[in-house]
Structures are given as structure tokens and as C-alpha cells.
C-alpha atoms as a PDB file:
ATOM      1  CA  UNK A   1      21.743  -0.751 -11.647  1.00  0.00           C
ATOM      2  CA  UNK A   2      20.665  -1.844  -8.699  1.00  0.00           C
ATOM      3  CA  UNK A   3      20.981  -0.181  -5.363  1.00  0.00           C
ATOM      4  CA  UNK A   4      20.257  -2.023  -1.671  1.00  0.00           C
ATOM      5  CA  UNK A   5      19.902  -0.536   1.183  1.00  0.00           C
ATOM      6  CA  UNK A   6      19.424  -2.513   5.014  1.00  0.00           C
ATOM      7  CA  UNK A   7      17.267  -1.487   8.110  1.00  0.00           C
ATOM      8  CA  UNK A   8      17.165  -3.227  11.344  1.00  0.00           C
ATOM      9  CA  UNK A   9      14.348  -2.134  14.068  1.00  0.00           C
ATOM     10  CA  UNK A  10      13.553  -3.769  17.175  1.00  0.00           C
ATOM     11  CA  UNK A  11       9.779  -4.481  18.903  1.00  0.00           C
ATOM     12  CA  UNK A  12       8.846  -5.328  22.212  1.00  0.00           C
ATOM     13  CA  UNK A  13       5.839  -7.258  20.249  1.00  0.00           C
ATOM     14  CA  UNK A  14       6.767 -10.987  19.427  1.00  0.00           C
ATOM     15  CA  UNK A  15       6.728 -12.176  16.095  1.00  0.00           C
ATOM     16  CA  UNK A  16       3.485 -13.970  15.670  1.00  0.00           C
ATOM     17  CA  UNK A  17       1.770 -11.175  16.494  1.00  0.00           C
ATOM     18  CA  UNK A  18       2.979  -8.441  15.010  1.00  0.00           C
ATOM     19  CA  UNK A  19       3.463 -10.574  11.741  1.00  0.00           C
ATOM     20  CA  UNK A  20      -0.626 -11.079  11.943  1.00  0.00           C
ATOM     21  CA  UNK A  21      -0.713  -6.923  12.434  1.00  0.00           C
ATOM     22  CA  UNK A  22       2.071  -5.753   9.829  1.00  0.00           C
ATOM     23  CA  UNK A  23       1.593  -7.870   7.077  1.00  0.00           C
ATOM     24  CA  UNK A  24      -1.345 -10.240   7.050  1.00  0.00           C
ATOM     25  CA  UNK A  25      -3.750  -7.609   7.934  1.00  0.00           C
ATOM     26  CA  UNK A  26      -2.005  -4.239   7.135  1.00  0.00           C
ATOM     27  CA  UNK A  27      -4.477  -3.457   4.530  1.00  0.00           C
ATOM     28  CA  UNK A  28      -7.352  -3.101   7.120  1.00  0.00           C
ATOM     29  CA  UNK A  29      -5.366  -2.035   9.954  1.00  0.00           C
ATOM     30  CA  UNK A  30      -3.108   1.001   8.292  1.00  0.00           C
ATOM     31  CA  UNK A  31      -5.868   2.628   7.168  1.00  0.00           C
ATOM     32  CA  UNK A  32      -7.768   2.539  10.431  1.00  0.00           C
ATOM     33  CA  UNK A  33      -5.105   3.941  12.716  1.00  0.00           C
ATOM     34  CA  UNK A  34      -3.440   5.967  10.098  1.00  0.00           C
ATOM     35  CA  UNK A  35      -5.534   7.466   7.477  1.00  0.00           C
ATOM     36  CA  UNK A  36      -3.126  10.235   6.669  1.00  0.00           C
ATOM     37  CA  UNK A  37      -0.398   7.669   5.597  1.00  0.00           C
ATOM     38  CA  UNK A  38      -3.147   5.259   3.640  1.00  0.00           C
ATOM     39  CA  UNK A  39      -6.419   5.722   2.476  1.00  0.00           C
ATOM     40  CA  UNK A  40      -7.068   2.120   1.351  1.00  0.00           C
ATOM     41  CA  UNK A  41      -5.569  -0.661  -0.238  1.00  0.00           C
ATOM     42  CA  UNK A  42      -7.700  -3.260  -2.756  1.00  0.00           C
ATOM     43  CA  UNK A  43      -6.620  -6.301  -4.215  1.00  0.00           C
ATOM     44  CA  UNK A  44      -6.803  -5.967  -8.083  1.00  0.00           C
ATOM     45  CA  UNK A  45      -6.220  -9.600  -8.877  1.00  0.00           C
ATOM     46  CA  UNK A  46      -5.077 -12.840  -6.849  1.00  0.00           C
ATOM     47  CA  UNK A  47      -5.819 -13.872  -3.359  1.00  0.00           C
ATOM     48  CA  UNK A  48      -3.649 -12.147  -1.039  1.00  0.00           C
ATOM     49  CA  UNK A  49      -0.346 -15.097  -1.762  1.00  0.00           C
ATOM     50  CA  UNK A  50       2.069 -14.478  -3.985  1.00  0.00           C
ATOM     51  CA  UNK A  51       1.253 -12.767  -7.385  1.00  0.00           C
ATOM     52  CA  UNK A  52      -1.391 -10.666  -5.831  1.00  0.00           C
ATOM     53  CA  UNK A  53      -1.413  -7.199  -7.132  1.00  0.00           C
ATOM     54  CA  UNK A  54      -2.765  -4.660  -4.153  1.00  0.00           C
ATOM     55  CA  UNK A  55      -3.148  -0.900  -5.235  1.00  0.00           C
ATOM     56  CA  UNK A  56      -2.698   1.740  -2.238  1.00  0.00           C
ATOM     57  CA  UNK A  57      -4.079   4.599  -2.038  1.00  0.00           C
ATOM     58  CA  UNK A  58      -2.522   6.957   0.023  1.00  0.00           C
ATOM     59  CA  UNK A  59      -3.861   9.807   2.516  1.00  0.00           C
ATOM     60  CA  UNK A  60      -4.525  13.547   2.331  1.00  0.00           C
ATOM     61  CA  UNK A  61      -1.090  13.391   4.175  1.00  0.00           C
ATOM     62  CA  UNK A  62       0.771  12.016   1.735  1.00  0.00           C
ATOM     63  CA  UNK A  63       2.666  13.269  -1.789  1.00  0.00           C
ATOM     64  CA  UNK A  64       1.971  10.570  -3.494  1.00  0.00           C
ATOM     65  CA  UNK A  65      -1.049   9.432  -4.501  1.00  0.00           C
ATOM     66  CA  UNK A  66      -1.452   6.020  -5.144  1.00  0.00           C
ATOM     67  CA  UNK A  67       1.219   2.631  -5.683  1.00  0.00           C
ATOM     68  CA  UNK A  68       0.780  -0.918  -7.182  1.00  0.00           C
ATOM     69  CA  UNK A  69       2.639  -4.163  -5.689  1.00  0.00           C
ATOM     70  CA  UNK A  70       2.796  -7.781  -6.759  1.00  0.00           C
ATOM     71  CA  UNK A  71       3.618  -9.632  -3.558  1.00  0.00           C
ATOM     72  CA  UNK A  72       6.310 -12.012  -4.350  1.00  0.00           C
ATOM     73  CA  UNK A  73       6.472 -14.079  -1.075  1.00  0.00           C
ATOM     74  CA  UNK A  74       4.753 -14.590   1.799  1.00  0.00           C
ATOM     75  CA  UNK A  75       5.972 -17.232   4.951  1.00  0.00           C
ATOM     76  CA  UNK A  76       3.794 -17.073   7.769  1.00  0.00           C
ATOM     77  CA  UNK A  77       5.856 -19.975   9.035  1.00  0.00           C
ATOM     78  CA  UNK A  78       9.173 -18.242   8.913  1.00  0.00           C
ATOM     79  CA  UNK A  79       7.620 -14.636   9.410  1.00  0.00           C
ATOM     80  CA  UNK A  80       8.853 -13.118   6.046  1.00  0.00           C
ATOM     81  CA  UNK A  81       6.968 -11.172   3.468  1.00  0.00           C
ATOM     82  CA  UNK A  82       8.736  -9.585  -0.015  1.00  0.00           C
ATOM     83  CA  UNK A  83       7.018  -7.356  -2.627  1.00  0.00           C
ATOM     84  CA  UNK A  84       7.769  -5.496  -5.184  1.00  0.00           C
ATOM     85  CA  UNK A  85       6.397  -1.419  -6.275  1.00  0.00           C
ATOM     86  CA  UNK A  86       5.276  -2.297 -10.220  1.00  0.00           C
ATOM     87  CA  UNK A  87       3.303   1.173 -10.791  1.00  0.00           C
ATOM     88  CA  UNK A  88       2.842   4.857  -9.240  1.00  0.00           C
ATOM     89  CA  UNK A  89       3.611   7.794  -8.662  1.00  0.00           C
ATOM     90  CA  UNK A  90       6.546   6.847  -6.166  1.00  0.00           C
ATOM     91  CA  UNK A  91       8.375   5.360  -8.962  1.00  0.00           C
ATOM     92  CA  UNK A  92       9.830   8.286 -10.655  1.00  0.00           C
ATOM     93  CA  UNK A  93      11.360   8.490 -14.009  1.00  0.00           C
ATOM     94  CA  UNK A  94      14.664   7.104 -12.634  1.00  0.00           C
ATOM     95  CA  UNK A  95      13.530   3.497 -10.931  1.00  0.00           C
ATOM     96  CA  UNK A  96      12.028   1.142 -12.564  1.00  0.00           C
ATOM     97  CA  UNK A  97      10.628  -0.758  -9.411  1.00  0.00           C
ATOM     98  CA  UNK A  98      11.835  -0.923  -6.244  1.00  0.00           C
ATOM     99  CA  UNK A  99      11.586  -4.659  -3.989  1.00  0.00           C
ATOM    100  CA  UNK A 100      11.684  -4.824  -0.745  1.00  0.00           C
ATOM    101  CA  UNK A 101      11.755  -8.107   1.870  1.00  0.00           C
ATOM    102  CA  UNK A 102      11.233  -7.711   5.284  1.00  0.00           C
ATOM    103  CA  UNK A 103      11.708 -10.529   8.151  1.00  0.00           C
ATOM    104  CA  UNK A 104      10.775 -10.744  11.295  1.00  0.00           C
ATOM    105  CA  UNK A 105      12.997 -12.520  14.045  1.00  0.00           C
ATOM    106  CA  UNK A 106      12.164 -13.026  17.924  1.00  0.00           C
ATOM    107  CA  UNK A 107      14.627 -11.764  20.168  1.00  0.00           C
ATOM    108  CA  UNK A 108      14.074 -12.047  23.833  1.00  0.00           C
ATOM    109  CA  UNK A 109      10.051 -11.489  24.274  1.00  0.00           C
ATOM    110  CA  UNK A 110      10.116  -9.551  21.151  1.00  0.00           C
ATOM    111  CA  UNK A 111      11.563  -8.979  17.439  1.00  0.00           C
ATOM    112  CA  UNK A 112      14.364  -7.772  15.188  1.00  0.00           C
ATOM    113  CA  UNK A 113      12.396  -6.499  12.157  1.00  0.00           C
ATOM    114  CA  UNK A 114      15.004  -6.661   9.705  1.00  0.00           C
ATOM    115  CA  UNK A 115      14.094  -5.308   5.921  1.00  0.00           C
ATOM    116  CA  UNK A 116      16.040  -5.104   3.046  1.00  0.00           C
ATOM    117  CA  UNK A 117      15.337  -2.548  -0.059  1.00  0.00           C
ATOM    118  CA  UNK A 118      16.579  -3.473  -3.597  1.00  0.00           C
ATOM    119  CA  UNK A 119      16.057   0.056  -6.062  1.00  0.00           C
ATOM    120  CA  UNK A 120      16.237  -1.050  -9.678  1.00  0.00           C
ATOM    121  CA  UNK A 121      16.985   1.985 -11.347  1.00  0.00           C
ATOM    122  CA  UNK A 122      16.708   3.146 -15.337  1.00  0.00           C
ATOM    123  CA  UNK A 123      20.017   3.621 -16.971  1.00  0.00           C
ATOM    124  CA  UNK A 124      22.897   4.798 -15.001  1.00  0.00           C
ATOM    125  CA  UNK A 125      21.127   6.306 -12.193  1.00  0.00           C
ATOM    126  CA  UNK A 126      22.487   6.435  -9.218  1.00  0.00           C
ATOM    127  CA  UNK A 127      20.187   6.302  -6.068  1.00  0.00           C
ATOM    128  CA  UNK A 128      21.897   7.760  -2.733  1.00  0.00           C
ATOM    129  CA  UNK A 129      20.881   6.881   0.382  1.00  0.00           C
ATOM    130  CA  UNK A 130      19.571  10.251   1.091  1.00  0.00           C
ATOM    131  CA  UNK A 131      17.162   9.914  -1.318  1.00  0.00           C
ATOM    132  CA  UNK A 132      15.445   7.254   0.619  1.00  0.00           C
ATOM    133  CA  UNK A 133      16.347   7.817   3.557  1.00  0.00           C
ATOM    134  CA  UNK A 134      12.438  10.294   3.564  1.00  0.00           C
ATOM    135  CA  UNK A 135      10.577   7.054   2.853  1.00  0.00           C
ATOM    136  CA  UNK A 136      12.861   4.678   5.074  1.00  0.00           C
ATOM    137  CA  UNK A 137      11.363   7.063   8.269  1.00  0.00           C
ATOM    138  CA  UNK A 138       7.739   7.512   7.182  1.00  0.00           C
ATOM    139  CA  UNK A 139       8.042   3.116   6.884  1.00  0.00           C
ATOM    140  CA  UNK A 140       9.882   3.390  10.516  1.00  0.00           C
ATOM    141  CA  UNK A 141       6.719   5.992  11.883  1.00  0.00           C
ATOM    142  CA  UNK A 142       4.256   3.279  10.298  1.00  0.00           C
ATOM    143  CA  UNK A 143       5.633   0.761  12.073  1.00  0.00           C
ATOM    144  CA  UNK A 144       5.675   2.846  15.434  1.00  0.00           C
ATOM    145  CA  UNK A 145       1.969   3.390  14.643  1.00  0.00           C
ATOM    146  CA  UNK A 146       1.082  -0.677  14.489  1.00  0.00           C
ATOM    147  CA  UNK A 147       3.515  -1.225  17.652  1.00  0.00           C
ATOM    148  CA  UNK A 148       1.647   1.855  19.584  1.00  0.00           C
ATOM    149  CA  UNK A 149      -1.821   0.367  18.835  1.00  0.00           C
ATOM    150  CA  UNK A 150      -0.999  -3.519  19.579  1.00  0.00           C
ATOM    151  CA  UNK A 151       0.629  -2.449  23.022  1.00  0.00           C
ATOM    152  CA  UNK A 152      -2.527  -0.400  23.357  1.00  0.00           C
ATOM    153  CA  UNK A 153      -4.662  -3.201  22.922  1.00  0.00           C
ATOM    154  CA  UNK A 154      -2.968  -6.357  24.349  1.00  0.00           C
ATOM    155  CA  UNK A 155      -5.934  -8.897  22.564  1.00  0.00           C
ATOM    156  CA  UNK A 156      -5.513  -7.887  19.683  1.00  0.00           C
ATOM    157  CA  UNK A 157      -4.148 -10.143  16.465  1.00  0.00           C
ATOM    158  CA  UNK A 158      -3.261 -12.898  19.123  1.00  0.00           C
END
């Protein structure tokens, strides 16, 4: 089956700008300002567009270790990114991937991050909400983590 689950957060930040910081260059920034969460991330074949296949490595802080994802979409124009988990040791016996899209949408001076979750699970597994609910609020605390650091330094990703 297939299980979806919606989140909606808000940013003072505006669109362009945090859609420069949270997805075009997450895989430089994460690691920089949150080591604990991710280690690194490396592009194992395509150019960053869709098809790409990124491996992350995640921090000491972390029970996982590592994750592959083939990015399916990216619109700079429109602010949306979608990708989906192919590989790792987050995908447990039960899913068989997990996609998720996120937009981003201005609202007043800043944003409505709005992200959607689709859990393709193995058989007739069911996947609660509790059971993601753990990963919904370490991708929430991320977030938090980028906002923090661009209101900390205004020039940045401008």
C-alpha cells in the first residue's frame, strides 16, 4: 500500500532564499551547521537534476547510517523539489521506498513550506503515523537549523 502523510511549516525567510539554502545547496550546507544530523552527501551519478542519485551519510548523532535518493524533480522556478529514498538503512523490511515532495510558497515576507510524504510499503503493512512522526521532527529541527543560520547571516544564499 501506500501511506501519505502532510506537513505544513511556516518561515519568516522568503522563498528564493531559503529554496537556494534547503534544497539547491543542502548538501554543503547540512553538513556544515549540523554534522550530527549529516556527515556528507555525494552524488553517485547525474548532475544534481532529476535522476541524480545522492548517498547521505549521516552523523555520529544519528541511527542510521547512510540513505540513497534519486531526485525526481526539481523547479527552481516554482520552488518545488521531490525525491525519492531507493536504498538504506531507513528503509526497513516493511517499505519499499518512501517519496517525498516538498514546496515552498511565499506568504507575507516569508513561506509556507508545505511537504508531502508518500510510504510505499511491502505487502500489507500498515504504516501509522506514529511511526513517522520521529523522522517528521528531526526533518522539522533540520529545517529550524537552516532558518537559525540564514537569519543569522542575512547575506547569505541571496
Amino acid at each position: 500500500g501506500v501511506y501519505t502523510y502532510e506537513n505544513e511549516y511556516t518561515s519568516e525567510i522568503p522563498p528564493p532564499r531559503l529554496f537556494k539554502a534547503f534544497v539547491l545547496d543542502a548538501d554543503n550546507l547540512i553538513p556544515k551547521i549540523a554534522p550530527q544530523a549529516i556527515k556528507h552527501a555525494e552524488i553517485l551519478e547525474g548532475d544534481g537534476g532529476p535522476g541524480t542519485i545522492k548517498k547521505i551519510t549521516f552523523g555520529e548523532g544519528s541511527q542510521y547510517g547512510y540513505v540513497k535518493h534519486k531526485i525526481d524533480s526539481v523547479d527552481e522556478a516554482n520552488y518545488s523539489y521531490a525525491y525519492t529514498l531507493i536504498e538504506g538503512d531507513a528503509l526497513t523490511d516493511t517499505i519499499e521506498k518512501v517519496s517525498y515532495e516538498t514546496k515552498l510558497v511565499a506568504s507575507g515576507s516569508g513561506s509556507i513550506i508545505k511537504s508531502i510524504s508518500h510510504y510505499h510499503t511491502k505487502g500489507d503493512v500498515e504504516i501509522m503515523e506514529e511511526h513517522v512522526k520521529a523522522g517528521k521532527e528531526k526533518a522539522h529541527g533540520l529545517f529550524k537549523l537552516i532558518e537559525s543560520y540564514l537569519k543569522d547571516h542575512p547575506d547569505a544564499y541571496n
